[in-house]
C-alpha atoms as a PDB file:
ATOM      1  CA  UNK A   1    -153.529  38.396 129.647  1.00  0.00           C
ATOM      2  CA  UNK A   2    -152.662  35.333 127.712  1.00  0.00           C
ATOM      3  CA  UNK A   3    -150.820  32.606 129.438  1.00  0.00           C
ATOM      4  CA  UNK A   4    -147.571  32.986 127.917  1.00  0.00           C
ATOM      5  CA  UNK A   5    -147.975  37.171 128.386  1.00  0.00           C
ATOM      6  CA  UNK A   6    -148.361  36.095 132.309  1.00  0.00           C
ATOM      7  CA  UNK A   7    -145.333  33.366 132.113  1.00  0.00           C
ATOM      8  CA  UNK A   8    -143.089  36.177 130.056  1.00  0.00           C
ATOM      9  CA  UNK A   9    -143.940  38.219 133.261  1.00  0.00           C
ATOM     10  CA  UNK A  10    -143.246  35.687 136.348  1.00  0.00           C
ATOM     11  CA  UNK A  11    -139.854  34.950 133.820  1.00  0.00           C
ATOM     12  CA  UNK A  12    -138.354  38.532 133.375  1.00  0.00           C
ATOM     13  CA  UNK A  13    -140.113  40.105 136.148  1.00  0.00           C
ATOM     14  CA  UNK A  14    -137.206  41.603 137.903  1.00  0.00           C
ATOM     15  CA  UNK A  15    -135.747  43.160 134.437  1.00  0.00           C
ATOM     16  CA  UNK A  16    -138.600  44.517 133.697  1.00  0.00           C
ATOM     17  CA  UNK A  17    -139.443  45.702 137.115  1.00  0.00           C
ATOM     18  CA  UNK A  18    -135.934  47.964 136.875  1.00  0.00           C
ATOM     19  CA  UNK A  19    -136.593  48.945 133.857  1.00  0.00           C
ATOM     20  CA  UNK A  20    -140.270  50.417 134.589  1.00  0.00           C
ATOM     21  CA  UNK A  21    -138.736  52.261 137.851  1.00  0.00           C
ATOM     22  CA  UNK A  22    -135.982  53.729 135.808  1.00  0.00           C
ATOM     23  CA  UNK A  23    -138.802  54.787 133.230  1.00  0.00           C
ATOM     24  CA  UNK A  24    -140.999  56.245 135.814  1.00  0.00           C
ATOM     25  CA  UNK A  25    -137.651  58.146 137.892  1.00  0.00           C
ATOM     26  CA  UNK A  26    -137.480  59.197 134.494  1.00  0.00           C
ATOM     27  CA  UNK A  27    -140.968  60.725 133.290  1.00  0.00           C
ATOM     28  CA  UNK A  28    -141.361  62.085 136.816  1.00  0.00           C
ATOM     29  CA  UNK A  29    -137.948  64.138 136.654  1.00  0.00           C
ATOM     30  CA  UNK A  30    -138.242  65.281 133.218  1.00  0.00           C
ATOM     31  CA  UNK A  31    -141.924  65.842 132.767  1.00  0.00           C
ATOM     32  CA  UNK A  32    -143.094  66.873 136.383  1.00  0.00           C
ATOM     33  CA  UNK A  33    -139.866  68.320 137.635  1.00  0.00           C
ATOM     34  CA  UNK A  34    -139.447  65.256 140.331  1.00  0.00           C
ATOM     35  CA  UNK A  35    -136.481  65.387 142.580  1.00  0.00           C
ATOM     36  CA  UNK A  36    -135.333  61.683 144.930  1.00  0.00           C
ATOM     37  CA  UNK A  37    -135.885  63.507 148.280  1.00  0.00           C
ATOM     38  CA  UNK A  38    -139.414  64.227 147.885  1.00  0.00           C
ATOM     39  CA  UNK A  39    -142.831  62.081 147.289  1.00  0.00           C
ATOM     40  CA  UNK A  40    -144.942  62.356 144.785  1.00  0.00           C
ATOM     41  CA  UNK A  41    -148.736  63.366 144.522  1.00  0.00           C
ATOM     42  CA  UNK A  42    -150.230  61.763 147.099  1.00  0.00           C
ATOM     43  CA  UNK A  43    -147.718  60.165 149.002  1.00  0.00           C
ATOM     44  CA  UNK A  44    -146.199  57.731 146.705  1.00  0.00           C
ATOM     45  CA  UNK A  45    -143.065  57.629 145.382  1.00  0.00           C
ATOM     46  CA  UNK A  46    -141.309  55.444 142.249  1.00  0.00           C
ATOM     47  CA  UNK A  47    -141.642  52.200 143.591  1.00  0.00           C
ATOM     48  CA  UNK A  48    -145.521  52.592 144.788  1.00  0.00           C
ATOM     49  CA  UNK A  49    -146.315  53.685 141.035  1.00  0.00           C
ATOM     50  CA  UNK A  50    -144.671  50.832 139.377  1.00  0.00           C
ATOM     51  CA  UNK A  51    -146.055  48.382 142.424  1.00  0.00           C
ATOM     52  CA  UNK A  52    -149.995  49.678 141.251  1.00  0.00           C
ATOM     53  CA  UNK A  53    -148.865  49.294 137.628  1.00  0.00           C
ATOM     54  CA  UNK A  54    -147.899  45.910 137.972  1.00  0.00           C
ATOM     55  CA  UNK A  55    -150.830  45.137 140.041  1.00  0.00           C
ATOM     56  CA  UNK A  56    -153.226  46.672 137.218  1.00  0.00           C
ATOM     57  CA  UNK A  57    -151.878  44.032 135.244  1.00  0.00           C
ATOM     58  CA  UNK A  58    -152.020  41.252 137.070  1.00  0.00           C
ATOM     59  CA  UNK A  59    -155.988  41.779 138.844  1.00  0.00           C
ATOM     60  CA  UNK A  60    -157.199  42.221 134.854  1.00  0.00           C
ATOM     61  CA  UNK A  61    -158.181  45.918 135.259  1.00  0.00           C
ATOM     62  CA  UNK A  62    -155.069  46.648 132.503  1.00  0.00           C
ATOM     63  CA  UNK A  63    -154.679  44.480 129.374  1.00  0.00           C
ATOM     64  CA  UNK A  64    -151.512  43.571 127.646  1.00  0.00           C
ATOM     65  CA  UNK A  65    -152.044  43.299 123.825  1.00  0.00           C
ATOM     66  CA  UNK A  66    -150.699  40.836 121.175  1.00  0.00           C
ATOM     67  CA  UNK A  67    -148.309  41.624 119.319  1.00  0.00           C
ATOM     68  CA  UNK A  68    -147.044  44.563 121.211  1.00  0.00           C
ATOM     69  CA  UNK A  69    -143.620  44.499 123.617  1.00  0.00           C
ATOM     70  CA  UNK A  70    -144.775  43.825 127.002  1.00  0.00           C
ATOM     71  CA  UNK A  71    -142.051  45.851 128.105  1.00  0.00           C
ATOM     72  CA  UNK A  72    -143.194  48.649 126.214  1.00  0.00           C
ATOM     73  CA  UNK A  73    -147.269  48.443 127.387  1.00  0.00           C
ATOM     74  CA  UNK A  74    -146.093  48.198 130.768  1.00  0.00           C
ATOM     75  CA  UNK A  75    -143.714  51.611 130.518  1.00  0.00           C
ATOM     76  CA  UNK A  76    -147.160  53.183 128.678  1.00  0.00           C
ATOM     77  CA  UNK A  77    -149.021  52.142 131.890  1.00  0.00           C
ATOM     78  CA  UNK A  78    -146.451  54.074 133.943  1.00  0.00           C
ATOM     79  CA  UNK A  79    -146.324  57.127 131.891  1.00  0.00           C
ATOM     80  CA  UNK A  80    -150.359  56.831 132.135  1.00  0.00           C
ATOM     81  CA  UNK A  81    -150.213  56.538 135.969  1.00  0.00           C
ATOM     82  CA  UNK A  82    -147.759  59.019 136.353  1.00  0.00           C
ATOM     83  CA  UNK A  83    -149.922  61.767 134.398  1.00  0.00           C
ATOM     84  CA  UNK A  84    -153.061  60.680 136.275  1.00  0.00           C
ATOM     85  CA  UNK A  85    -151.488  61.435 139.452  1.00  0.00           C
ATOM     86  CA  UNK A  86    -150.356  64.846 138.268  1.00  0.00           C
ATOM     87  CA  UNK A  87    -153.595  65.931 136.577  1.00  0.00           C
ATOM     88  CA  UNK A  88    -155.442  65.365 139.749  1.00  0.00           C
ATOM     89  CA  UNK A  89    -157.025  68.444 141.342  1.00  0.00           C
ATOM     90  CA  UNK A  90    -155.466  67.481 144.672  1.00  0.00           C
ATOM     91  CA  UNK A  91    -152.336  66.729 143.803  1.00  0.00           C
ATOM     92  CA  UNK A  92    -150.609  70.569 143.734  1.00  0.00           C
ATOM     93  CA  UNK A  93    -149.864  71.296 147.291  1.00  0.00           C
ATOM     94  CA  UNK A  94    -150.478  68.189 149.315  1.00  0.00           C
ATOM     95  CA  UNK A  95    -146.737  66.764 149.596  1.00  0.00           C
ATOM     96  CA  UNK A  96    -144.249  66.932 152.776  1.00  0.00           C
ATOM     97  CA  UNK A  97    -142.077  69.331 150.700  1.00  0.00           C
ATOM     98  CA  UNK A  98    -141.274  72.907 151.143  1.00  0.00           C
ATOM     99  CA  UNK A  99    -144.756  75.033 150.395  1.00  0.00           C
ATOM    100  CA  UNK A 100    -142.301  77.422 148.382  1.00  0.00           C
ATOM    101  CA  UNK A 101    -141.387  74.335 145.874  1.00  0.00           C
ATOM    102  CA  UNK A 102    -145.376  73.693 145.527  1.00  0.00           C
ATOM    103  CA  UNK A 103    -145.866  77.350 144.819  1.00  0.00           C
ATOM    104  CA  UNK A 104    -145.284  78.439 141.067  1.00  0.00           C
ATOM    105  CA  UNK A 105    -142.787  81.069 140.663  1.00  0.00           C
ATOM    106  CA  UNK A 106    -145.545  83.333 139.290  1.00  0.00           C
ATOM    107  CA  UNK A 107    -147.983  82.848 141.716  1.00  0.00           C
ATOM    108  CA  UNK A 108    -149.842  85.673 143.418  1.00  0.00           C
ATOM    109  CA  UNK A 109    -149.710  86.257 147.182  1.00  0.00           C
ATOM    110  CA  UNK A 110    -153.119  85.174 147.205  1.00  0.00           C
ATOM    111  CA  UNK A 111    -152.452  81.067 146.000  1.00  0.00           C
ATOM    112  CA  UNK A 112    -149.045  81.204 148.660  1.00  0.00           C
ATOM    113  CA  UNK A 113    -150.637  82.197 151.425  1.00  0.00           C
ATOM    114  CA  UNK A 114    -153.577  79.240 150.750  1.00  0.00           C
ATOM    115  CA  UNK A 115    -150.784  76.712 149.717  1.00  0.00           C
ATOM    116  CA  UNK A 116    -148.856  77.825 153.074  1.00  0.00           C
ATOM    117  CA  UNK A 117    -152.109  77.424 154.872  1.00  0.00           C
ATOM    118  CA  UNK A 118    -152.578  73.968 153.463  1.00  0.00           C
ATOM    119  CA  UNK A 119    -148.989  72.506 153.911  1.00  0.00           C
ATOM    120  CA  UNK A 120    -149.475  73.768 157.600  1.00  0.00           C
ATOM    121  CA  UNK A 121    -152.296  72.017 158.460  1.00  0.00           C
ATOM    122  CA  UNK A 122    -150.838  68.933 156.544  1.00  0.00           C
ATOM    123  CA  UNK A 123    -148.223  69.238 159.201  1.00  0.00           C
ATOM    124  CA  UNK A 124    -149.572  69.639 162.208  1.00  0.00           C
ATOM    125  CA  UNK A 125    -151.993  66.313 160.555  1.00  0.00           C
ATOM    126  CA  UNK A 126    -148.918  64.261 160.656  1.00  0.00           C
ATOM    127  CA  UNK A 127    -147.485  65.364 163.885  1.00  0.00           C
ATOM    128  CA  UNK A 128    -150.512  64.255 165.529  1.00  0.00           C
ATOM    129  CA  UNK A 129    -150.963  61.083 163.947  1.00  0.00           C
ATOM    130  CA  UNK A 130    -150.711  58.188 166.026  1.00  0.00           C
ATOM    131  CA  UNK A 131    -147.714  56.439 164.790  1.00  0.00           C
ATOM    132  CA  UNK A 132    -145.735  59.878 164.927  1.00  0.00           C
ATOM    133  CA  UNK A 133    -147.095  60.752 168.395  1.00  0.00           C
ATOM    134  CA  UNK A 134    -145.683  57.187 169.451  1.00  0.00           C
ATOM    135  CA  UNK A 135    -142.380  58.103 168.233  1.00  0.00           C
ATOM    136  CA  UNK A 136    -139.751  61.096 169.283  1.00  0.00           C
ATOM    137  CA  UNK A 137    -137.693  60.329 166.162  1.00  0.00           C
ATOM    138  CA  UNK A 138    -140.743  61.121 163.902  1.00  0.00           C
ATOM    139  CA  UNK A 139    -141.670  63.976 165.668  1.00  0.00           C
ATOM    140  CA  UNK A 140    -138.362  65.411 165.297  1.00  0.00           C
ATOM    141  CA  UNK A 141    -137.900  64.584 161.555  1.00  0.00           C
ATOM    142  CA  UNK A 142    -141.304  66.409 160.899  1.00  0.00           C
ATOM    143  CA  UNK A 143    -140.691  69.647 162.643  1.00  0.00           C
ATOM    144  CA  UNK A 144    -137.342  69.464 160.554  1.00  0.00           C
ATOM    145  CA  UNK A 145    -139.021  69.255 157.016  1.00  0.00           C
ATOM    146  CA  UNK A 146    -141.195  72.063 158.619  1.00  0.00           C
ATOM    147  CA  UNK A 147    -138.689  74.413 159.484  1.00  0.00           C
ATOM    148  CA  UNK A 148    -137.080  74.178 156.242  1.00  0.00           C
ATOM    149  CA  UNK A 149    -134.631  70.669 156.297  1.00  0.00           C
ATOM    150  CA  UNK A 150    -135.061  69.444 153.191  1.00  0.00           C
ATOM    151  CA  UNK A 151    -132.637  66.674 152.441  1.00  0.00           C
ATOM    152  CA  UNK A 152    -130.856  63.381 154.458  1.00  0.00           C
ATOM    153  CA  UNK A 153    -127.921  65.837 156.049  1.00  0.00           C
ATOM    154  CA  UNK A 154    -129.800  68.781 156.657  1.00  0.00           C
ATOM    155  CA  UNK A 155    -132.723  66.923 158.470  1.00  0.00           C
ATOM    156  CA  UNK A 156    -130.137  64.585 160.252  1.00  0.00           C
ATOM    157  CA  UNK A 157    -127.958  68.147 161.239  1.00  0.00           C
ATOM    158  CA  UNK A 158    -131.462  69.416 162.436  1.00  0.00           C
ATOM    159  CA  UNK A 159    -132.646  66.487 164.516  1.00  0.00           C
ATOM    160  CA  UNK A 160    -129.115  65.260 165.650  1.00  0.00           C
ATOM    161  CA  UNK A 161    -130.221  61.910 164.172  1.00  0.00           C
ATOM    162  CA  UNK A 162    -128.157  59.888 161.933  1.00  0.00           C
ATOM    163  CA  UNK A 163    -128.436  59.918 158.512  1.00  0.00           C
ATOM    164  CA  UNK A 164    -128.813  56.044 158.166  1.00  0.00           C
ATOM    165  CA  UNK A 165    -131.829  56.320 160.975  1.00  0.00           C
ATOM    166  CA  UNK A 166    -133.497  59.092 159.279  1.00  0.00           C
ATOM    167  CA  UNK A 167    -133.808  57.494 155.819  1.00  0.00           C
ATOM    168  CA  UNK A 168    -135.416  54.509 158.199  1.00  0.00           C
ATOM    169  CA  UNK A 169    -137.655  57.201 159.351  1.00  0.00           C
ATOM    170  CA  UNK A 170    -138.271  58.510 156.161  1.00  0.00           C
ATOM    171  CA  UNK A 171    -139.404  54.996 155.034  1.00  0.00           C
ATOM    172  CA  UNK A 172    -141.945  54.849 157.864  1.00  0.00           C
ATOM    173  CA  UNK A 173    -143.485  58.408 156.856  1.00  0.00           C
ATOM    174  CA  UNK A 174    -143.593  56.702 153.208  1.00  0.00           C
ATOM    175  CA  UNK A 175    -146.358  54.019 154.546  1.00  0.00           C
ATOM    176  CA  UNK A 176    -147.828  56.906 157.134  1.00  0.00           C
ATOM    177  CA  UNK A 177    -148.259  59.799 155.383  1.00  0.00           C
ATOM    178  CA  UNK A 178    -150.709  58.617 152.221  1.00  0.00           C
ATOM    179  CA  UNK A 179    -153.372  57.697 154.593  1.00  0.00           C
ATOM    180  CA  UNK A 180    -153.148  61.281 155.960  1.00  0.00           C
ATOM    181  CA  UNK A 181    -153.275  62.568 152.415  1.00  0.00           C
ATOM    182  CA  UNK A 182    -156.116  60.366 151.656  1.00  0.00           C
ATOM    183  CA  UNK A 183    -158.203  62.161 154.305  1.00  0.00           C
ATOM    184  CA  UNK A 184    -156.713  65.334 153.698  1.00  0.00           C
ATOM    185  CA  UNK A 185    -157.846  65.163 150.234  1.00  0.00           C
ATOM    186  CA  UNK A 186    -161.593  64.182 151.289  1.00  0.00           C
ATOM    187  CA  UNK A 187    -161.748  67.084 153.717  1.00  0.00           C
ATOM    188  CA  UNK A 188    -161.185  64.484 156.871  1.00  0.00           C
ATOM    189  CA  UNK A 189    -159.158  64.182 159.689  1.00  0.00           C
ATOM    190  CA  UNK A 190    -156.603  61.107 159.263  1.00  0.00           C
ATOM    191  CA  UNK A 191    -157.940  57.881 161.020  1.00  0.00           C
END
């Protein structure tokens, strides 16, 4: 990265930080069928992809050419991310969403009873991880999005939390729940 590529990106960074989240909210709901209440492979959501974009840059392991829009290598590097995260093997049936919305519509009952197998163990991972066995309010919100709440109002209707708290809580499963997936995805139990 030349010196005035770097100063380009300390100068507009914010601009072009919105505009690579809008592109990637973008790619992921037209190209992977995305929706706003649910992650993305392996725990991350908009902002984590354009955060490890950005980050590419910056520690070298991406390189912005001459004579090229920045704005438009950096959206490539999202689009890039976004279908390397999709392609991986893993990355099929290992969210916090329904197992029905994971399942293709025409799957056997063979590939939705595994995928049901494998969102239930994912569960019953994050219930007993530490930071949601510390908490009653993430206990709560868990056993919601397993019996079926799958949005802010229905998971604050089934929890009798707030709907301000539970996005909080939401936010904390964000930073929890990768690590979990991490291990799930190596065969582990989370750490």
């Amino acid at each position: 990265m030349t010196k005035e590529q770097l100063e380009h990106l300390m100068e507009y960074r914010d601009r072009l930080g919105l505009a690579m989240l809008r592109h990637c909210v973008y790619l992921a709901k037209t190209r992977y069928g995305w929706t706003p209440d649910q992650m993305l492979p392996q725990g991350r959501d908009p902002e984590t992809v354009v955060d490890e974009v950005m980050r590419k840059y910056f520690d070298g392991e991406r390189t912005l050419a001459l004579g090229v829009p920045i704005e438009a290598q950096l959206k490539e590097g999202v689009r890039s991310w976004l279908s390397s995260i999709y392609a991986r093997k893993d990355s099929k049936a290992l969210t916090l969403d329904r197992a029905e919305a994971v399942v293709a519509d025409d799957a056997g009952p063979a590939v939705e009873t595994e995928y049901r197998l494998d969102y239930e163990k994912l569960i019953g991972m994050v219930l007993d991880a530490p930071d949601v066995q510390k908490s009653d309010e993430l206990q709560l919100l868990v056993m919601a999005v397993q019996d079926g709440s799958e949005n802010l109002k229905e998971q604050s209707e089934a929890t009798g939390i707030p709907v301000d708290r539970i996005y909080e809580l939401r936010k904390k499963l964000k930073i929890i729940i990768p690590r979990i997936l991490d291990q799930y995805n190596k065969g582990g139990e989370p750490k």
